[in-house]
PDB file of N, CA and C in Angstrom:
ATOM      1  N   UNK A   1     -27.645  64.020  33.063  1.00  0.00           N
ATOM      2  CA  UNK A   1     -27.745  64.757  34.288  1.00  0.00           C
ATOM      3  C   UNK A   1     -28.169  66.187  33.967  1.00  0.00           C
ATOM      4  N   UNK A   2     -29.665  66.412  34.914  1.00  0.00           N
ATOM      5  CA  UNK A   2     -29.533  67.939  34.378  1.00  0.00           C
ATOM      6  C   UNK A   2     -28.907  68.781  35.414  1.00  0.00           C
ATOM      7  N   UNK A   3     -28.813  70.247  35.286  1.00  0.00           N
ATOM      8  CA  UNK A   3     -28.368  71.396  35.928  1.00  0.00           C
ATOM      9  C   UNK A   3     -29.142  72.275  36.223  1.00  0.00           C
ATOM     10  N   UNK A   4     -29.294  72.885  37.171  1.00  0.00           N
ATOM     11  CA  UNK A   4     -30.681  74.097  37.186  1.00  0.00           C
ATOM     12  C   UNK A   4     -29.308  75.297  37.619  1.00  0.00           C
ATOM     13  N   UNK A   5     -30.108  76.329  36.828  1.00  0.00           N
ATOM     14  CA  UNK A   5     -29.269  77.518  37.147  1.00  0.00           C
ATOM     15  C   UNK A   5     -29.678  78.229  38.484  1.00  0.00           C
ATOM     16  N   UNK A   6     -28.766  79.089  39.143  1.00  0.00           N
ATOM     17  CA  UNK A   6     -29.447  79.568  41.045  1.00  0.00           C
ATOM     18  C   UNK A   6     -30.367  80.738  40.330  1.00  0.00           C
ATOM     19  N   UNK A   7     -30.001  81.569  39.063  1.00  0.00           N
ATOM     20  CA  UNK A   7     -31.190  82.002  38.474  1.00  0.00           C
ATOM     21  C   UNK A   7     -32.584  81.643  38.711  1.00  0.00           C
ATOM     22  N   UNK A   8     -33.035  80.489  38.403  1.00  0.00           N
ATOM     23  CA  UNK A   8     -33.895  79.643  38.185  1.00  0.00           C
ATOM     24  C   UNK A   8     -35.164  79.947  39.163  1.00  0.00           C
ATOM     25  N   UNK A   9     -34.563  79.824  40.585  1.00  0.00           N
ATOM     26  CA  UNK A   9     -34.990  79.765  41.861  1.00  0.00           C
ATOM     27  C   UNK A   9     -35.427  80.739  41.924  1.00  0.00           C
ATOM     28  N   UNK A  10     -34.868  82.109  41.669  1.00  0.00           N
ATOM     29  CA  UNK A  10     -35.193  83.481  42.397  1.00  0.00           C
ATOM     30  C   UNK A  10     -36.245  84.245  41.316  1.00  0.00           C
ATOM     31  N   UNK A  11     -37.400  84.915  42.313  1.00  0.00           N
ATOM     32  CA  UNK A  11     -38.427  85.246  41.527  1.00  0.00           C
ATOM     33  C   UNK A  11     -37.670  87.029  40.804  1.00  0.00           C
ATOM     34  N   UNK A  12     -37.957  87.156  39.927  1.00  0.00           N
ATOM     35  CA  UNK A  12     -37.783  88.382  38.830  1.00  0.00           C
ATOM     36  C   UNK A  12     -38.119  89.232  39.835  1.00  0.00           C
ATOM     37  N   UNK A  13     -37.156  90.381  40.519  1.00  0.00           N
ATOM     38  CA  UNK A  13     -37.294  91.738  40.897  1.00  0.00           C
ATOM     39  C   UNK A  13     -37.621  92.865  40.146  1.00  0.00           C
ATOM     40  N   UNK A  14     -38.453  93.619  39.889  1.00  0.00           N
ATOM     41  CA  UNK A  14     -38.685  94.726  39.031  1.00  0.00           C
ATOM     42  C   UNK A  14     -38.230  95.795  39.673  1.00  0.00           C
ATOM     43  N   UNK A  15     -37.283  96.371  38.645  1.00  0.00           N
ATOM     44  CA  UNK A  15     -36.452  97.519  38.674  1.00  0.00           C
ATOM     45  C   UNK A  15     -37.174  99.143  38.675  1.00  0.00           C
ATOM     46  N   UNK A  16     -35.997  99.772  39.040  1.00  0.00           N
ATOM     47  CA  UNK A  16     -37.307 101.144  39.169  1.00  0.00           C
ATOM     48  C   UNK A  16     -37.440 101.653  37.881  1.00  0.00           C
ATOM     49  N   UNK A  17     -37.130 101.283  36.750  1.00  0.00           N
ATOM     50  CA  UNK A  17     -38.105 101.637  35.535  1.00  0.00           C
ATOM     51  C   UNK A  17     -39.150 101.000  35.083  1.00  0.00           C
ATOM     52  N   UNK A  18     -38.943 100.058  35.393  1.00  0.00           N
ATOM     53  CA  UNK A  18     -40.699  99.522  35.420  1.00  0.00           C
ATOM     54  C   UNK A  18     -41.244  99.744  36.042  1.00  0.00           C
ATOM     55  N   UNK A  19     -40.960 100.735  37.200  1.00  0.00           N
ATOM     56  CA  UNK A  19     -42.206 101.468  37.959  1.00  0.00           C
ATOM     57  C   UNK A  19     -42.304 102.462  37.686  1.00  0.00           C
ATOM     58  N   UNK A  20     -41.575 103.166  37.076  1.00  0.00           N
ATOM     59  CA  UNK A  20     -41.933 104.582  36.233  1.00  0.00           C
ATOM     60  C   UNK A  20     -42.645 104.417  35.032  1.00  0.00           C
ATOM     61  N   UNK A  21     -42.479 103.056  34.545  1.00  0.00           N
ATOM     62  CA  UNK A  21     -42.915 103.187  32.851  1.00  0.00           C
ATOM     63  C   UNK A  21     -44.416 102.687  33.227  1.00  0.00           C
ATOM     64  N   UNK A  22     -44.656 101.826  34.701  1.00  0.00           N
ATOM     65  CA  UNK A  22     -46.101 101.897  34.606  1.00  0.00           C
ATOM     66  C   UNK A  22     -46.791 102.920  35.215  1.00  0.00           C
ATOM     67  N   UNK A  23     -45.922 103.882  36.201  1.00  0.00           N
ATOM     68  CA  UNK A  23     -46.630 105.100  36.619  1.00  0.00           C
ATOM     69  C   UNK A  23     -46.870 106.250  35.865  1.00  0.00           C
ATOM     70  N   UNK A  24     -46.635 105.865  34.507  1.00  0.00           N
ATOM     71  CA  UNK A  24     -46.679 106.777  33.412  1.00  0.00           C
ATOM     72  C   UNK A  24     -47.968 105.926  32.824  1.00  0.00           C
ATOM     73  N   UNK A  25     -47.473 104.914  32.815  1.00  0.00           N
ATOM     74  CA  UNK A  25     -49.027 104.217  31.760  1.00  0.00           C
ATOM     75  C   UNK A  25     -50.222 104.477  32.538  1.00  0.00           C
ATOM     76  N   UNK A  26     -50.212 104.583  33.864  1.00  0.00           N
ATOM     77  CA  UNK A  26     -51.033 104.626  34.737  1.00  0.00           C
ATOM     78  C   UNK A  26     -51.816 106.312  34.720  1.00  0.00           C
ATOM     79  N   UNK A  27     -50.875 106.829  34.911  1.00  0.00           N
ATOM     80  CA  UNK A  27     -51.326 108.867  34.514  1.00  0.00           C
ATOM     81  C   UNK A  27     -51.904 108.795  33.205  1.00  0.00           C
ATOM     82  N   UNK A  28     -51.273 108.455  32.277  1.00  0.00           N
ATOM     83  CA  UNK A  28     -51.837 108.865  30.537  1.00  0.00           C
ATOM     84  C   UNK A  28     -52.928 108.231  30.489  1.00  0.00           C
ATOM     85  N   UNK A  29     -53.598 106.961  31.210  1.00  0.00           N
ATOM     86  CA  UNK A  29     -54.801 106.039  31.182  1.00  0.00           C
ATOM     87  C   UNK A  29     -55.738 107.054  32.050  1.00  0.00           C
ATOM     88  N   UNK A  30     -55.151 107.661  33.073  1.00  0.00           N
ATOM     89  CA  UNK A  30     -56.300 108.534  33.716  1.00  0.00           C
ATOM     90  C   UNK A  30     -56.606 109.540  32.991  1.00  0.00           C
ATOM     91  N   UNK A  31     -55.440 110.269  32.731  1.00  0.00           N
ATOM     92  CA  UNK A  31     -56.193 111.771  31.484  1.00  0.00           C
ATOM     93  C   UNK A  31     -56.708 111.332  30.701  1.00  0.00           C
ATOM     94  N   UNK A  32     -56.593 109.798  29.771  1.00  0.00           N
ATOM     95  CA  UNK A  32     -57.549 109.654  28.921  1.00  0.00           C
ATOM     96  C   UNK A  32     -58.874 109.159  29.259  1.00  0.00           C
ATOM     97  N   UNK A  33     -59.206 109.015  30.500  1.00  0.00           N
ATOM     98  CA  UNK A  33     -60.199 108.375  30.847  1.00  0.00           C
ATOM     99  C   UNK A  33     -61.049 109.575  30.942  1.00  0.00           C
ATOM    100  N   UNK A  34     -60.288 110.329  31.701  1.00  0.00           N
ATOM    101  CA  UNK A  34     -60.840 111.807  32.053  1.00  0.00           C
ATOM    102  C   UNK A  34     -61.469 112.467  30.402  1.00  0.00           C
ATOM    103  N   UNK A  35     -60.718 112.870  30.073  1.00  0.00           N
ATOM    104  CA  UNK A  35     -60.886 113.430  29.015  1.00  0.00           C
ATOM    105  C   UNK A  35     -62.236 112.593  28.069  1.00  0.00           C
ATOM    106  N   UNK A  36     -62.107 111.514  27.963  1.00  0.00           N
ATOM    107  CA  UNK A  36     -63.032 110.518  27.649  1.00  0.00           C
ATOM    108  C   UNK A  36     -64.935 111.139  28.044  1.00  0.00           C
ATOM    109  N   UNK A  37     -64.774 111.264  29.426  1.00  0.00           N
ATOM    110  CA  UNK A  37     -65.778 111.483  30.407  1.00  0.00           C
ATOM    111  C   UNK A  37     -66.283 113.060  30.155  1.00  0.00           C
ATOM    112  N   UNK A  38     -65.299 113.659  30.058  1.00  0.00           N
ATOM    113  CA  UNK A  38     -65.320 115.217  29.841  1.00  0.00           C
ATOM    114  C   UNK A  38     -66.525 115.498  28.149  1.00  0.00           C
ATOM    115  N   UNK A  39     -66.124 114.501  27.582  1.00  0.00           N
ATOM    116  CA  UNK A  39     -66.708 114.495  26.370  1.00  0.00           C
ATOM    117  C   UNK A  39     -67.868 114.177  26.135  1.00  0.00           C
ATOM    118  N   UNK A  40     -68.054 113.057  26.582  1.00  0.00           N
ATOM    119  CA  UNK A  40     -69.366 112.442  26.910  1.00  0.00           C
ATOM    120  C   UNK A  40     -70.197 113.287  27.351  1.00  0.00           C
ATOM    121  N   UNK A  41     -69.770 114.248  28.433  1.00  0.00           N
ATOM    122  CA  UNK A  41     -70.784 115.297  29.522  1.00  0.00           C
ATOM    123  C   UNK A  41     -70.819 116.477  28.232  1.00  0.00           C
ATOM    124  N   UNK A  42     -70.014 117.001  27.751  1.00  0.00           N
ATOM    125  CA  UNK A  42     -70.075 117.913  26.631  1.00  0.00           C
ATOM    126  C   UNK A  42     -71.472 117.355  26.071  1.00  0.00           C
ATOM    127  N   UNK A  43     -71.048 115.713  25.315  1.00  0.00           N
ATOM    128  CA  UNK A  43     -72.264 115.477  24.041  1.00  0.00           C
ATOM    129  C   UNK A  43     -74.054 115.315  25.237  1.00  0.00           C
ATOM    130  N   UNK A  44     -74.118 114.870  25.954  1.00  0.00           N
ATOM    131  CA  UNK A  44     -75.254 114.834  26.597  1.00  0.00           C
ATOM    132  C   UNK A  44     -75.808 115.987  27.149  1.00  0.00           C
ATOM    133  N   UNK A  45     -74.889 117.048  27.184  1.00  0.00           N
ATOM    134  CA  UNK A  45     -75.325 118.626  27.689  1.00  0.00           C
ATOM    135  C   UNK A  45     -75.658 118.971  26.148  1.00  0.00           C
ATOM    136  N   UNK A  46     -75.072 118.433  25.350  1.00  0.00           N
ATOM    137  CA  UNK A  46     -75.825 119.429  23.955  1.00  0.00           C
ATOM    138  C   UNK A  46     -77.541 118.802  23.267  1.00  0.00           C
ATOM    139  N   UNK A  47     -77.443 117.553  24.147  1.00  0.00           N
ATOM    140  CA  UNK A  47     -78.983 116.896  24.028  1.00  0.00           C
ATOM    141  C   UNK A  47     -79.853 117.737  24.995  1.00  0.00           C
ATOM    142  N   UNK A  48     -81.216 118.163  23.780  1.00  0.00           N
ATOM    143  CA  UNK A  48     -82.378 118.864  24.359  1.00  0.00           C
ATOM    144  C   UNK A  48     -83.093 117.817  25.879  1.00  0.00           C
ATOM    145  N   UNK A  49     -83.982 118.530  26.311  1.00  0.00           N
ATOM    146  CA  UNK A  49     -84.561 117.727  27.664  1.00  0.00           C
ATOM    147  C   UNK A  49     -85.256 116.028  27.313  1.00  0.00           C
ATOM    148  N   UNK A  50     -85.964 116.547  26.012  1.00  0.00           N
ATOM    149  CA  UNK A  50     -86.536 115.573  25.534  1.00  0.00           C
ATOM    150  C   UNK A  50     -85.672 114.239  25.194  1.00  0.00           C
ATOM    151  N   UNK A  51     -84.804 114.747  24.739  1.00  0.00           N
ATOM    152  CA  UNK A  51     -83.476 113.588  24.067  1.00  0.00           C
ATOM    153  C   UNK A  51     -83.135 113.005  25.492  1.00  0.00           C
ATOM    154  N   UNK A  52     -83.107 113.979  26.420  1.00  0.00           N
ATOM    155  CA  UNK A  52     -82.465 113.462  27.553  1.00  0.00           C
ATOM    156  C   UNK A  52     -83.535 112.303  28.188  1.00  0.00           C
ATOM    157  N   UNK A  53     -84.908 112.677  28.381  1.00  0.00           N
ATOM    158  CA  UNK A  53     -85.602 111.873  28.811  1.00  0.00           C
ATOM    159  C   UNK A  53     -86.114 110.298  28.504  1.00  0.00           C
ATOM    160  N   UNK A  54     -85.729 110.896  26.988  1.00  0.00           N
ATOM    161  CA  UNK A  54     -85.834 108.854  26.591  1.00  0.00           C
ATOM    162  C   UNK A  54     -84.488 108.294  26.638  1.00  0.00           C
ATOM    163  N   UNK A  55     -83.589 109.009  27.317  1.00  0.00           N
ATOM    164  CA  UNK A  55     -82.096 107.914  27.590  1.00  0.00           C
ATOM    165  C   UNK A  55     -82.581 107.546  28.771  1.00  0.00           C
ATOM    166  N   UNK A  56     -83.551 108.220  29.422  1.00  0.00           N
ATOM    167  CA  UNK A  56     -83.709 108.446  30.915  1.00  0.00           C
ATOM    168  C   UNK A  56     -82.980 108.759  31.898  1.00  0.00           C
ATOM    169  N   UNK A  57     -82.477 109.856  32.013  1.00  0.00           N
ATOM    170  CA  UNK A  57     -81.864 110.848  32.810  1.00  0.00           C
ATOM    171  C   UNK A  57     -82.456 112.287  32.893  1.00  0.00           C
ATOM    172  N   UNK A  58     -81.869 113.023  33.614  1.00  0.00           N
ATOM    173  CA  UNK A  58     -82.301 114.879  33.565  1.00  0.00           C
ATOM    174  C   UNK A  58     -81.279 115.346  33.405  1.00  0.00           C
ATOM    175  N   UNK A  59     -81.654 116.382  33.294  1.00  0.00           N
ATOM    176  CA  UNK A  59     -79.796 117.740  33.108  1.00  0.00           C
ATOM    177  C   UNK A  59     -79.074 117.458  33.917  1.00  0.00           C
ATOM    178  N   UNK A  60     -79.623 116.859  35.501  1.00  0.00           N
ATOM    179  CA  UNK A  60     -79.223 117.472  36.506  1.00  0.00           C
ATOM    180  C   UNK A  60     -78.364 115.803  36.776  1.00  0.00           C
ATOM    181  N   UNK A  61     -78.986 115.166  36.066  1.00  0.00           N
ATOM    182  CA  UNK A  61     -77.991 113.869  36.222  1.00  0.00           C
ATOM    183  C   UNK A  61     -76.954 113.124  35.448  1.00  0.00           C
ATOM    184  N   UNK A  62     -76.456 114.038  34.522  1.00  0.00           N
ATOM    185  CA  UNK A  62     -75.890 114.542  33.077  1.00  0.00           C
ATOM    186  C   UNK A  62     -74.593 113.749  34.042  1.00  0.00           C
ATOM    187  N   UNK A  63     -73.660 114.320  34.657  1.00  0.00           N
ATOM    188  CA  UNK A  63     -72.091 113.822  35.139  1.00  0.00           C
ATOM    189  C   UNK A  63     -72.916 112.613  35.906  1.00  0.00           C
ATOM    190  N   UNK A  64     -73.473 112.781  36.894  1.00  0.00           N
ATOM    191  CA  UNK A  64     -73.611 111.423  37.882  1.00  0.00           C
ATOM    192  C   UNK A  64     -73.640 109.976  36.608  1.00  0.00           C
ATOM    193  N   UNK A  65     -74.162 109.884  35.385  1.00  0.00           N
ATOM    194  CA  UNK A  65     -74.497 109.154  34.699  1.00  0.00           C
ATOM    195  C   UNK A  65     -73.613 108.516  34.407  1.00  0.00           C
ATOM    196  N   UNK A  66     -72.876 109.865  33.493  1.00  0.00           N
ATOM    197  CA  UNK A  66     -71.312 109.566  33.140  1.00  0.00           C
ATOM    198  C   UNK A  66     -70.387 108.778  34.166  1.00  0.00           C
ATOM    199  N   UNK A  67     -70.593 109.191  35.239  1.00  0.00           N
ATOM    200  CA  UNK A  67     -69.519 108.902  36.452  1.00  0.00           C
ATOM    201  C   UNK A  67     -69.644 107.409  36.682  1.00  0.00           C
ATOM    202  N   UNK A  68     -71.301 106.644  36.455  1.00  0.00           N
ATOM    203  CA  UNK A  68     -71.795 105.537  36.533  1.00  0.00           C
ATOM    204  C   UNK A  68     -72.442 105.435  37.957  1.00  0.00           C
ATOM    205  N   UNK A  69     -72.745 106.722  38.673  1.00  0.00           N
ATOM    206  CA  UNK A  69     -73.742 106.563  39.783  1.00  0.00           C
ATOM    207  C   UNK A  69     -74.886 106.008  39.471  1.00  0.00           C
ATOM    208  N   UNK A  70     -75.899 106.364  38.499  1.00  0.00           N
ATOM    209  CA  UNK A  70     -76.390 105.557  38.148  1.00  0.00           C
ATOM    210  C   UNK A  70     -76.908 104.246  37.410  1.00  0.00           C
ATOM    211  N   UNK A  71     -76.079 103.712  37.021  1.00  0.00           N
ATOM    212  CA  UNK A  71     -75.686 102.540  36.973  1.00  0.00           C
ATOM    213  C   UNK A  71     -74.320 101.879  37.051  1.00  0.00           C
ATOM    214  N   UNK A  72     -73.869 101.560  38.463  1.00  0.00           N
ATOM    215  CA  UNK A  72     -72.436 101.139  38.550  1.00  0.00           C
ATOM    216  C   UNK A  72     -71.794 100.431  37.648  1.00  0.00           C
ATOM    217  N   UNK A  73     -72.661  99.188  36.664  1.00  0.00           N
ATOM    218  CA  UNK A  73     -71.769  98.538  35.414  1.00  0.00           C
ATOM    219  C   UNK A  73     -71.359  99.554  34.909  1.00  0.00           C
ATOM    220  N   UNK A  74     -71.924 100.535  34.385  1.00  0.00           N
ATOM    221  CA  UNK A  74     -71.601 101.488  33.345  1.00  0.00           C
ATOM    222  C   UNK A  74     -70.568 102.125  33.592  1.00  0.00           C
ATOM    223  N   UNK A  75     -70.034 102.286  35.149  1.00  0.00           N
ATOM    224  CA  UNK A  75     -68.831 103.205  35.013  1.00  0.00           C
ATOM    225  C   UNK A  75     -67.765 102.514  35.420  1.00  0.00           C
ATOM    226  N   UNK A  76     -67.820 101.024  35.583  1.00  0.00           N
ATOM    227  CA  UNK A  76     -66.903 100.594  35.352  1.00  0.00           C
ATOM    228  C   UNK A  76     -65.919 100.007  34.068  1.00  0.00           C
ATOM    229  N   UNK A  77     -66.742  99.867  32.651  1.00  0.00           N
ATOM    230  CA  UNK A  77     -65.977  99.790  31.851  1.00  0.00           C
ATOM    231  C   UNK A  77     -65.436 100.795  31.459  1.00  0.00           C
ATOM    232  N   UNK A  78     -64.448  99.920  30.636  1.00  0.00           N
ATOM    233  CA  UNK A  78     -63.053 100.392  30.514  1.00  0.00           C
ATOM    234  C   UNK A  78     -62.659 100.021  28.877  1.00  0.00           C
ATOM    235  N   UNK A  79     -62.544 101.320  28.228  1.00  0.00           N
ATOM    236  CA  UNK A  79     -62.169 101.076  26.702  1.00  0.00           C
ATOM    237  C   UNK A  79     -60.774  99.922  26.875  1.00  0.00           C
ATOM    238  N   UNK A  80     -60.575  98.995  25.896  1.00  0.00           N
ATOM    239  CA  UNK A  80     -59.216  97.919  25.766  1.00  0.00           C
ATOM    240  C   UNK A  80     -58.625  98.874  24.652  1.00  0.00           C
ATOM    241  N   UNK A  81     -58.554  99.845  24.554  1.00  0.00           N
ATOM    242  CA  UNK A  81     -58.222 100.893  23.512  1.00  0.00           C
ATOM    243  C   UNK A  81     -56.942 101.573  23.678  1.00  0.00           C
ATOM    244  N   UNK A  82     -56.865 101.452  25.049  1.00  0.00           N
ATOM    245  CA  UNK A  82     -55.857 102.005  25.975  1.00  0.00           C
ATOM    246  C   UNK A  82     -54.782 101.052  25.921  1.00  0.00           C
TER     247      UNK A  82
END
């Protein structure tokens, strides 16, 4: 004969530290994302016009790039680094 415990039945409630410990994972993933992006715009502002033109972009599209306006795949990945 088996037994089921009333455990069994009831789905896992998450406590309020697991909502702090992911609203923390969640902030430190944005500053690093940020910061990430910040860098990128640094290294492509230190590329001459020319450098810039065979990535194909302009100065003036230096963040939009980064941001992935122009090409939406691009700004959606996401380092697994994190």
């Amino acid at each position: 004969m088996s037994t089921l415990s009333s455990a069994a039945g009831r789905p896992a409630q998450p406590g309020a530290s697991g909502a702090v410990v992911r609203w923390i994972g969640a902030g430190a993933y944005a500053v690093l994302a940020y910061l990430e992006r910040r860098a990128a715009i640094k290294t492509l502002r230190g590329l001459d016009d020319r450098a810039l033109r065979d990535i194909g972009i302009s100065r003036c599209q230096i963040e939009a790039a980064v941001g992935g306006a122009l090409n939406p795949a691009m700004g959606k990945f996401r380092s697994k680094t994190f």
